[in-house]
N, C-alpha and C. Protein backbone atom coordinates (compact mmCIF):
# COMPACT_ATOMS: atom_id res chain seq x y z
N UNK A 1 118.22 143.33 166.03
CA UNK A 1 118.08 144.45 165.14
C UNK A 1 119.44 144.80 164.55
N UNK A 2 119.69 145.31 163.63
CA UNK A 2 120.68 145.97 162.88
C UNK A 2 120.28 147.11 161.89
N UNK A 3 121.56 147.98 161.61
CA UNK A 3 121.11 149.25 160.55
C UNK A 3 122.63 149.22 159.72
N UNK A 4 122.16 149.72 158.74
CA UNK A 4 123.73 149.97 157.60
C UNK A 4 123.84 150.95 157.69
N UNK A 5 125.22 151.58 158.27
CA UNK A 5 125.37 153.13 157.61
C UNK A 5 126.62 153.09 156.06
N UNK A 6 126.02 153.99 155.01
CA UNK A 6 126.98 154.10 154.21
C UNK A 6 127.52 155.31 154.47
N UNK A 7 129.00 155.32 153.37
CA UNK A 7 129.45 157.00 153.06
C UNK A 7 129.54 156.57 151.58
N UNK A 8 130.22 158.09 151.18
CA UNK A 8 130.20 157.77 150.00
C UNK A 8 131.00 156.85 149.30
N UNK A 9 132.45 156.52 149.80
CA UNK A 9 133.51 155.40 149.84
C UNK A 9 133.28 154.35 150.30
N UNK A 10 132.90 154.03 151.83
CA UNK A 10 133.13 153.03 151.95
C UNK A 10 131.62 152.82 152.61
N UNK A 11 131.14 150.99 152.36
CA UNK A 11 130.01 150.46 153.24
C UNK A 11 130.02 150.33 154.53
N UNK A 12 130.06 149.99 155.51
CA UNK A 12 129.94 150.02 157.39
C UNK A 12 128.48 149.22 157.65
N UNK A 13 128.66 147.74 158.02
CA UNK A 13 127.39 147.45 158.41
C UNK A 13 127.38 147.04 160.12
N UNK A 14 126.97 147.70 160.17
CA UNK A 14 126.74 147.30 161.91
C UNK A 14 125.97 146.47 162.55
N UNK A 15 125.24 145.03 163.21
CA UNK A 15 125.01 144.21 163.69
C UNK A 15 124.82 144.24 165.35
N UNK A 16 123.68 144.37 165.33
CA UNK A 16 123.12 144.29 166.95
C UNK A 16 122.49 143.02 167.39
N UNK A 17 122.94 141.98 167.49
CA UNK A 17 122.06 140.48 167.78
C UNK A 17 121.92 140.28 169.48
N UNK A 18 120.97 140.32 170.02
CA UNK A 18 120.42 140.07 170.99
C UNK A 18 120.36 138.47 171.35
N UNK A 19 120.95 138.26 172.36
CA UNK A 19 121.16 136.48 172.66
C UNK A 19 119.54 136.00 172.75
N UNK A 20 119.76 134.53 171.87
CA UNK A 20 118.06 134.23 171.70
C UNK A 20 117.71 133.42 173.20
N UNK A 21 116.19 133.61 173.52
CA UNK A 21 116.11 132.72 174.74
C UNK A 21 115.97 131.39 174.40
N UNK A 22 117.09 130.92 174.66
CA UNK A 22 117.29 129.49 174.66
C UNK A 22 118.30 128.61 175.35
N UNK A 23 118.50 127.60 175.60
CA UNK A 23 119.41 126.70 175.99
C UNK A 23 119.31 125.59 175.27
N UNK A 24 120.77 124.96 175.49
CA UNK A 24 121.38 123.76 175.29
C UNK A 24 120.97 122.71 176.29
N UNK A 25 120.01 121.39 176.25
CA UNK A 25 120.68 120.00 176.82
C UNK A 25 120.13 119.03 176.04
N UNK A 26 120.57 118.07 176.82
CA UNK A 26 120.29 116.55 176.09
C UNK A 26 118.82 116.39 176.27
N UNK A 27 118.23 115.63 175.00
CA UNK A 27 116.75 115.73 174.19
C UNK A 27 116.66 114.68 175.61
N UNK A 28 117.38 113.63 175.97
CA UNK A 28 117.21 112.35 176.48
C UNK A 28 116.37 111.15 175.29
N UNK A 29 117.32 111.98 174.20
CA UNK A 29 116.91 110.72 173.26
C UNK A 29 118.39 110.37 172.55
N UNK A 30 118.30 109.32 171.63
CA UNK A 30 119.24 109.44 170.53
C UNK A 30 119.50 110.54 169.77
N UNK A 31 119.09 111.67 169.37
CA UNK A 31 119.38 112.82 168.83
C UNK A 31 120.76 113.47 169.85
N UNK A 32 120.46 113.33 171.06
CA UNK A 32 121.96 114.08 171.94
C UNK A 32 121.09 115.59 172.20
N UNK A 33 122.17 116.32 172.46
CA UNK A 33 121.48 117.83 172.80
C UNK A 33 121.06 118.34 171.42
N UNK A 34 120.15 118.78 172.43
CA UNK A 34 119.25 120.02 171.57
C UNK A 34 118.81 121.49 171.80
N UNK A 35 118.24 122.38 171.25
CA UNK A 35 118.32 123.33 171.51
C UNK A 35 116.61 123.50 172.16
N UNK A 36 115.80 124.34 173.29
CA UNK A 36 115.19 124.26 174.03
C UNK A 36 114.38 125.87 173.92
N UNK A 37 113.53 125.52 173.80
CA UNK A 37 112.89 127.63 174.19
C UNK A 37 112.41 127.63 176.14
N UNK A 38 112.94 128.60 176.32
CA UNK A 38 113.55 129.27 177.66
C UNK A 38 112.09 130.06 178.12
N UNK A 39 111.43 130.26 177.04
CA UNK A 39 109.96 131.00 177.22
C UNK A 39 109.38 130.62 175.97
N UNK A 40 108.05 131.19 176.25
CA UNK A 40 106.77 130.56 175.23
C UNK A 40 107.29 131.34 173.96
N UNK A 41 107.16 131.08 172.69
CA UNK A 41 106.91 131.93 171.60
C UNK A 41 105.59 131.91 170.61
N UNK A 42 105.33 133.14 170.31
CA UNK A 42 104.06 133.11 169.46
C UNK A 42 104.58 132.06 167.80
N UNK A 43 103.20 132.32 166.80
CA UNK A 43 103.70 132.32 165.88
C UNK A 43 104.26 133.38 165.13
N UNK A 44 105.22 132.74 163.81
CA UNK A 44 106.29 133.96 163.39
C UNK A 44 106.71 134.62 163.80
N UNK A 45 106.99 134.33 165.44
CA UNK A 45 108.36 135.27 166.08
C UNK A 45 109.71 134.79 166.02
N UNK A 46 110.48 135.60 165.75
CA UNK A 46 111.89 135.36 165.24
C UNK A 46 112.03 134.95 166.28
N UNK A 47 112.62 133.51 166.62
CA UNK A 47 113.72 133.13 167.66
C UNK A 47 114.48 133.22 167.62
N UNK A 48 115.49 133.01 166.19
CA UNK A 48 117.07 133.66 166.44
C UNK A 48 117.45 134.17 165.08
N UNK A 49 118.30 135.18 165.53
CA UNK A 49 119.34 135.78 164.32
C UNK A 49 120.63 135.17 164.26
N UNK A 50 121.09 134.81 163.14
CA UNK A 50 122.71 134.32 163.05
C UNK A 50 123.50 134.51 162.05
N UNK A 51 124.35 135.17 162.41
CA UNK A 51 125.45 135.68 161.50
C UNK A 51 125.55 134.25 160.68
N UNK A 52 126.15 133.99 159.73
CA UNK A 52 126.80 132.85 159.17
C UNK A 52 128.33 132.82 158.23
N UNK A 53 128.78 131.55 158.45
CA UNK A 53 130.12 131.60 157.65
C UNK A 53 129.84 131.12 156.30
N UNK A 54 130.54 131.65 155.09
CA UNK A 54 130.12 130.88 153.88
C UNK A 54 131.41 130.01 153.52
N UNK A 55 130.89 129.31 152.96
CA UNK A 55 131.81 128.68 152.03
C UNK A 55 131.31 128.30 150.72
N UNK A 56 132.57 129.61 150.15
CA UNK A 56 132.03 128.79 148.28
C UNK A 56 133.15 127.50 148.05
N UNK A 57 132.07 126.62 147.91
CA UNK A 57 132.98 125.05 147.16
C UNK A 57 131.99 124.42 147.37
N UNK A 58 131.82 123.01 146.59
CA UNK A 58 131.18 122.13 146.24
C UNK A 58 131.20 121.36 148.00
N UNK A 59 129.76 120.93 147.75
CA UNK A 59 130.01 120.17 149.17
C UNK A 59 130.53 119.14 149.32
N UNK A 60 130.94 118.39 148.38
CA UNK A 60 131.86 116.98 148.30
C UNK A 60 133.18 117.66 148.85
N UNK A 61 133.71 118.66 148.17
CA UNK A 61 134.98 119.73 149.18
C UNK A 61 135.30 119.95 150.58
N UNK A 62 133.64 119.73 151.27
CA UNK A 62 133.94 120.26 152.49
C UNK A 62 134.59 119.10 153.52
N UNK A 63 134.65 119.87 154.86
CA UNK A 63 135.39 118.44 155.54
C UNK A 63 134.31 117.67 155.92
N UNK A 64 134.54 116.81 156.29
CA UNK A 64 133.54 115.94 156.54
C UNK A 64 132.97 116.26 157.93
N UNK A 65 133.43 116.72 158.55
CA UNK A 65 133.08 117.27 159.97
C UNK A 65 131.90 118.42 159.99
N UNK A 66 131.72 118.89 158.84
CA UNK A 66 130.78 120.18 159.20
C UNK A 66 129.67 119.38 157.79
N UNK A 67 129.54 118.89 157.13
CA UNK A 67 128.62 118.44 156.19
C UNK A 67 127.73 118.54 156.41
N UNK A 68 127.16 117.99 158.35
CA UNK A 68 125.78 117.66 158.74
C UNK A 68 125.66 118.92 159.08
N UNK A 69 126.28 120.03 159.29
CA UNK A 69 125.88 121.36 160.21
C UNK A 69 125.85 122.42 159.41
N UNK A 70 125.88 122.21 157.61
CA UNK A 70 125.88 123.45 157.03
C UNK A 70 124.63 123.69 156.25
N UNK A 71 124.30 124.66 155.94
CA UNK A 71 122.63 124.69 155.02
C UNK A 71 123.09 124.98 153.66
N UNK A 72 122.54 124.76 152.95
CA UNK A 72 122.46 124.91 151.31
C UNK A 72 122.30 126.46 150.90
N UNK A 73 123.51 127.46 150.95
CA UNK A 73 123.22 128.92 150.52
C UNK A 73 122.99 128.92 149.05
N UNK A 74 123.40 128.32 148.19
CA UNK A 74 122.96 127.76 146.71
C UNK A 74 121.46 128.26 147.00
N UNK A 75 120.48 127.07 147.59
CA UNK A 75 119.35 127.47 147.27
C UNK A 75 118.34 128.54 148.26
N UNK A 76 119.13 128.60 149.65
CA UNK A 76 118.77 129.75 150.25
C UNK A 76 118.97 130.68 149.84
N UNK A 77 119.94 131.29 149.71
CA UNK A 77 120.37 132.53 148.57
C UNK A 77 120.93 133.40 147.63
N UNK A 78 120.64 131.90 147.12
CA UNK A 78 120.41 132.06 145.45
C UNK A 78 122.25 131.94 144.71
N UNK A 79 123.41 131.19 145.78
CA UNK A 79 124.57 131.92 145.47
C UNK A 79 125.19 130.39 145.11
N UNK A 80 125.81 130.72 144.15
CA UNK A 80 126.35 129.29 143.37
C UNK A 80 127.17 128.40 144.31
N UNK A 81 127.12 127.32 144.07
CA UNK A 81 128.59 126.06 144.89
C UNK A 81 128.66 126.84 146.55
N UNK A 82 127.88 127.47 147.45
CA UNK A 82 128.38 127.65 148.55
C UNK A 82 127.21 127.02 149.64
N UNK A 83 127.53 127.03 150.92
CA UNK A 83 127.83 126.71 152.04
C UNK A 83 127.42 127.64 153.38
N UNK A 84 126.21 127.47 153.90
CA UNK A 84 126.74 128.46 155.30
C UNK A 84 126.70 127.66 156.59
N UNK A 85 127.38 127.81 157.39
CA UNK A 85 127.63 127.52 158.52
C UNK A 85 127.11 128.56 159.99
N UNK A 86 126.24 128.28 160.52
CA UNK A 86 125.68 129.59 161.34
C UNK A 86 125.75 129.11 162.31
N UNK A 87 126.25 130.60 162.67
CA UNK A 87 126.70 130.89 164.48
C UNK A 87 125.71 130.67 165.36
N UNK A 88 126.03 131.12 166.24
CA UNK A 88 124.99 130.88 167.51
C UNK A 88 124.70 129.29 167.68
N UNK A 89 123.40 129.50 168.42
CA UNK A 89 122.56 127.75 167.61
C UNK A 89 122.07 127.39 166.51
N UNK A 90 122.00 128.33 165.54
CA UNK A 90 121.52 127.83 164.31
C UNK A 90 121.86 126.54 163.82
N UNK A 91 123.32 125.74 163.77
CA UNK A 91 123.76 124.98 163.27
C UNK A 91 123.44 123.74 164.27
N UNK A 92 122.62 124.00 165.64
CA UNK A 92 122.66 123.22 166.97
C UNK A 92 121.22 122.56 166.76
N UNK A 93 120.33 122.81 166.15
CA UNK A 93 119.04 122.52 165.87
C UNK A 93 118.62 121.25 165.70
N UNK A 94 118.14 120.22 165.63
CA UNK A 94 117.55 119.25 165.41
C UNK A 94 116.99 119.50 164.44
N UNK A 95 116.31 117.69 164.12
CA UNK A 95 115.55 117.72 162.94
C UNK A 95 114.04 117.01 163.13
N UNK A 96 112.48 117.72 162.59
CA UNK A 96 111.67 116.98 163.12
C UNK A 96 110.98 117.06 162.28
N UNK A 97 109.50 116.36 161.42
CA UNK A 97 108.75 116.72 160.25
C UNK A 97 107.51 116.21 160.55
N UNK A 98 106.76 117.39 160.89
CA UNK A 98 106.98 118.81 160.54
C UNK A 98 107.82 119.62 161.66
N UNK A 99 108.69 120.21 161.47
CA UNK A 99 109.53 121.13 162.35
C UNK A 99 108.60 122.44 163.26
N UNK A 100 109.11 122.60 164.59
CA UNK A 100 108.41 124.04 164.83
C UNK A 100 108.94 125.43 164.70
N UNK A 101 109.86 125.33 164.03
CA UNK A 101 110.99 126.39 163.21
C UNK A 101 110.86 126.24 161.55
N UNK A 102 111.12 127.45 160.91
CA UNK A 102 111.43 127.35 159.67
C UNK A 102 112.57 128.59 159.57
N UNK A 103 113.16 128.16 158.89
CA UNK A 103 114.29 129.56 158.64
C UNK A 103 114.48 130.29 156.89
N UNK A 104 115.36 131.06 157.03
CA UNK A 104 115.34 132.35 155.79
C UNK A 104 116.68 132.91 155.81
N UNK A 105 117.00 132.98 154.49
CA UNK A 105 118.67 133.43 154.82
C UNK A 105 118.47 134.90 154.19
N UNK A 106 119.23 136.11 154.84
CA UNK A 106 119.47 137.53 154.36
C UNK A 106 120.66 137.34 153.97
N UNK A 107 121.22 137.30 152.50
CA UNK A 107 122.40 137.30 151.64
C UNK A 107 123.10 138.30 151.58
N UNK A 108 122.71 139.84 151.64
CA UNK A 108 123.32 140.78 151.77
C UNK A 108 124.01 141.05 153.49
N UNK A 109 123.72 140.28 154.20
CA UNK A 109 124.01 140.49 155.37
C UNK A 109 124.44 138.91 156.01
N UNK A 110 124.83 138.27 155.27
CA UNK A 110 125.20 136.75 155.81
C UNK A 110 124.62 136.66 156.72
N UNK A 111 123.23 136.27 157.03
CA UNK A 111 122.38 135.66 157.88
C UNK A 111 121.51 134.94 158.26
N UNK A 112 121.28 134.34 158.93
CA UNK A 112 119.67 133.76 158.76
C UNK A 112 118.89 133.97 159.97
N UNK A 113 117.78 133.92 159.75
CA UNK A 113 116.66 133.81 160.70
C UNK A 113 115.44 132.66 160.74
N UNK A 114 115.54 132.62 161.98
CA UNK A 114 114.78 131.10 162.20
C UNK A 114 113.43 131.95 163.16
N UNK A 115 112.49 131.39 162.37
CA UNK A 115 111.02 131.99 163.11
C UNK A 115 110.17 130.87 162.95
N UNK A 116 109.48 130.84 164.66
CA UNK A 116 108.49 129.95 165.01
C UNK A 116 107.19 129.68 164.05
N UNK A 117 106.58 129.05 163.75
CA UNK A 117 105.74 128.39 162.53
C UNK A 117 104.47 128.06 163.50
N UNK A 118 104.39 127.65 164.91
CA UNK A 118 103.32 127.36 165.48
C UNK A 118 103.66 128.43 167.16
N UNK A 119 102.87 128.34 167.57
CA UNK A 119 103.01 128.22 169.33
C UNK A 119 103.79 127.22 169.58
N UNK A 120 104.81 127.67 170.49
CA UNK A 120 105.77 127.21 170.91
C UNK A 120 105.76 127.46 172.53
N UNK A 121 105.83 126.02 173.24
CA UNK A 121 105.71 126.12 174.61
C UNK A 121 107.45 126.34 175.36
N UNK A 122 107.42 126.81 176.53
CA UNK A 122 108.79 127.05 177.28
C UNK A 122 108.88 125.40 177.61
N UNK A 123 110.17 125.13 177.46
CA UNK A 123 111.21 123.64 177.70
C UNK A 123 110.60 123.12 176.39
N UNK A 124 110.47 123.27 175.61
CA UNK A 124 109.23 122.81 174.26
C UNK A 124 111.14 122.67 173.25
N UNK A 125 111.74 121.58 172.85
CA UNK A 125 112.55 121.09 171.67
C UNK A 125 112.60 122.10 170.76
N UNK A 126 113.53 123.36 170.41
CA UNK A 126 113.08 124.24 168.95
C UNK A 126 113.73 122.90 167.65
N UNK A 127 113.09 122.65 166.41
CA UNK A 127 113.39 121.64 165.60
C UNK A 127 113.64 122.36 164.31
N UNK A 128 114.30 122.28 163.28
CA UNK A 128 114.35 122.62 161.80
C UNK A 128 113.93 121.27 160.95
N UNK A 129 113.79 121.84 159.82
CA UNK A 129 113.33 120.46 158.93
C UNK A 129 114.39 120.35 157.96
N UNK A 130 115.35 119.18 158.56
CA UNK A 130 116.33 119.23 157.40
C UNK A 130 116.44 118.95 155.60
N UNK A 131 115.11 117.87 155.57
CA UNK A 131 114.80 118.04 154.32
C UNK A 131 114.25 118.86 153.47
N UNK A 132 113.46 120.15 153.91
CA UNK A 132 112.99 121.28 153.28
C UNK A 132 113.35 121.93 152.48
N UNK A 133 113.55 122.09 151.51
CA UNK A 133 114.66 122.98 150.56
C UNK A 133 113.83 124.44 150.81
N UNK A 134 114.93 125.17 151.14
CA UNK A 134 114.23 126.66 151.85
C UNK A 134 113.58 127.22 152.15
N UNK A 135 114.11 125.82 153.47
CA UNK A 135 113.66 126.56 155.25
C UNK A 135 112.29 126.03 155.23
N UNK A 136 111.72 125.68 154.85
CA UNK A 136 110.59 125.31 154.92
C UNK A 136 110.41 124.46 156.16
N UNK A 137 109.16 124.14 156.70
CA UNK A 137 108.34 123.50 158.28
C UNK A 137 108.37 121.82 157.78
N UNK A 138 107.79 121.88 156.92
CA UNK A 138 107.62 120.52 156.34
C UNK A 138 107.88 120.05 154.93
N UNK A 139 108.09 118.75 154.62
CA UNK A 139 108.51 117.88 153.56
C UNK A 139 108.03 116.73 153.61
N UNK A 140 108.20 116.45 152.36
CA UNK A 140 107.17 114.72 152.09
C UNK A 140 108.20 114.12 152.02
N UNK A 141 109.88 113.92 151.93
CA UNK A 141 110.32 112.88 152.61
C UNK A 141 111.52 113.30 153.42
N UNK A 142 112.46 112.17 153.42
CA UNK A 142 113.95 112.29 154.37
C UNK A 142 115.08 111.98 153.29
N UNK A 143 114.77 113.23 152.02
CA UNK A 143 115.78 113.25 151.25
C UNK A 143 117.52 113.70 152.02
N UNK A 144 117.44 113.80 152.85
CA UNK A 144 118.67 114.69 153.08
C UNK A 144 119.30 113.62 153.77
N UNK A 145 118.14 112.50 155.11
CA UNK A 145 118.81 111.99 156.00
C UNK A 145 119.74 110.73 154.60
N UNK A 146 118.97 110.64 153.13
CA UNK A 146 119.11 109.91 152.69
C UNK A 146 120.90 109.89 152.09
N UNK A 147 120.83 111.23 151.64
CA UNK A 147 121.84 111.70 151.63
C UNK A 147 123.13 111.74 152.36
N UNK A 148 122.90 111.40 153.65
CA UNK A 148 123.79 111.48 154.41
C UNK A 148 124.36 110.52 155.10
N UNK A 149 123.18 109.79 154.66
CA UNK A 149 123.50 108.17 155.38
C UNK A 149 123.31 107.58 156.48
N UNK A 150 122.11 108.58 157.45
CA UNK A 150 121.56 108.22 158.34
C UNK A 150 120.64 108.52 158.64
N UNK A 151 120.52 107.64 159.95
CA UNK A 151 118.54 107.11 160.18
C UNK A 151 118.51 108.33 160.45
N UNK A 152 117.10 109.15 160.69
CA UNK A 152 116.50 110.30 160.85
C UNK A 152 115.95 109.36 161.96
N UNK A 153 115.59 110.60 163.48
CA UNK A 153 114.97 110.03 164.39
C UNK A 153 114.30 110.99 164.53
N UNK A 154 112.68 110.70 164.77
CA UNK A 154 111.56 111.90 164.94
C UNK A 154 111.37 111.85 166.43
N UNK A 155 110.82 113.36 166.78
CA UNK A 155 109.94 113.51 167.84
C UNK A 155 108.66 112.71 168.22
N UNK A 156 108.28 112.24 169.16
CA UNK A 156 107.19 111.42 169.42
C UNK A 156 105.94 112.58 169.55
C-alpha cells in the first residue's frame, strides 16, 4: 500500500511495500534460479510491488549487463527512449508462454506490479512473458528471445 501527501509547495510521496511471499532457488533447469510462491495465490492477486529505476537512453546505450533485466517503460508507460529496472524480484522472474504473472507499470510512482493471471500453487515457478509488449500473460512468438540472441527455454 502507499498514500501521497501534498502541501502546497512541495509533493511527499510515501511508499509502504510489504515483502512479497516468495523465494529465490534454482528452477533445477537451465533457466538457473527462479523466483517461487511461498503460498497459494488466487487470481489477480498482486504478488509484488516494485519500486523501479529508470533510465532515459536508447537501449543500444545501456550496458550490456542489465539489457536482459530491464522492461520497456517506452511502452509500459508511455515515456520516450527509457528503461526500468525493478527492485525487489521483479527483474528475477523467468520467462514462460503463457506466463502465470502479468505485470503493469504506475508512471507517476515508478512502479510496477505483477499480478497472478491464474491460480497459483505454493513452490509453483512465478514466470513473466518476456515477449508480451505490456505485461501481457501471453504472445504468439519469442520476439524478444530473438532479439537478444538466445534460446528461450519453456516450462514443461
Amino acid at each position: 500500500m502507499y498514500k501521497a501527501v501534498s502541501t502546497h509547495y512541495i509533493s511527499v510521496f510515501t511508499m509502504y511495500l510489504s515483502p512479497p511471499t516468495t523465494y529465490i532457488q534454482d528452477t533445477g533447469s537451465e533457466k538457473g534460479r527462479g523466483v517461487f510462491a511461498a503460498r497459494n495465490y488466487a487470481v489477480d492477486e498482486v504478488v509484488e510491488v516494485c519500486p523501479v529505476v529508470i533510465f532515459h537512453m536508447s537501449f543500444s546505450s545501456l550496458p550490456n549487463e542489465i539489457k536482459t533485466l530491464v522492461f520497456n517503460w517506452a511502452v509500459l508507460a508511455q515515456v520516450p527512449d527509457s528503461h526500468a529496472l525493478a527492485l525487489g524480484y521483479g527483474s528475477m522472474y523467468n520467462h514462460d508462454n503463457p506466463s502465470n504473472l502479468r505485470y503493469e507499470a504506475n508512471n507517476q510512482h515508478n512502479l510496477m506490479r505483477f499480478i497472478s493471471v491464474r491460480s497459483i500453487d505454493k513452490g509453483e515457478e512465478l514466470t513473466i512473458n518476456y515477449n508480451a509488449r505490456g505485461g501481457g500473460a501471453e504472445w504468439g512468438n519469442d520476439n524478444w528471445f530473438e532479439r537478444m540472441k538466445i534460446k528461450p527455454i519453456f516450462t514443461i
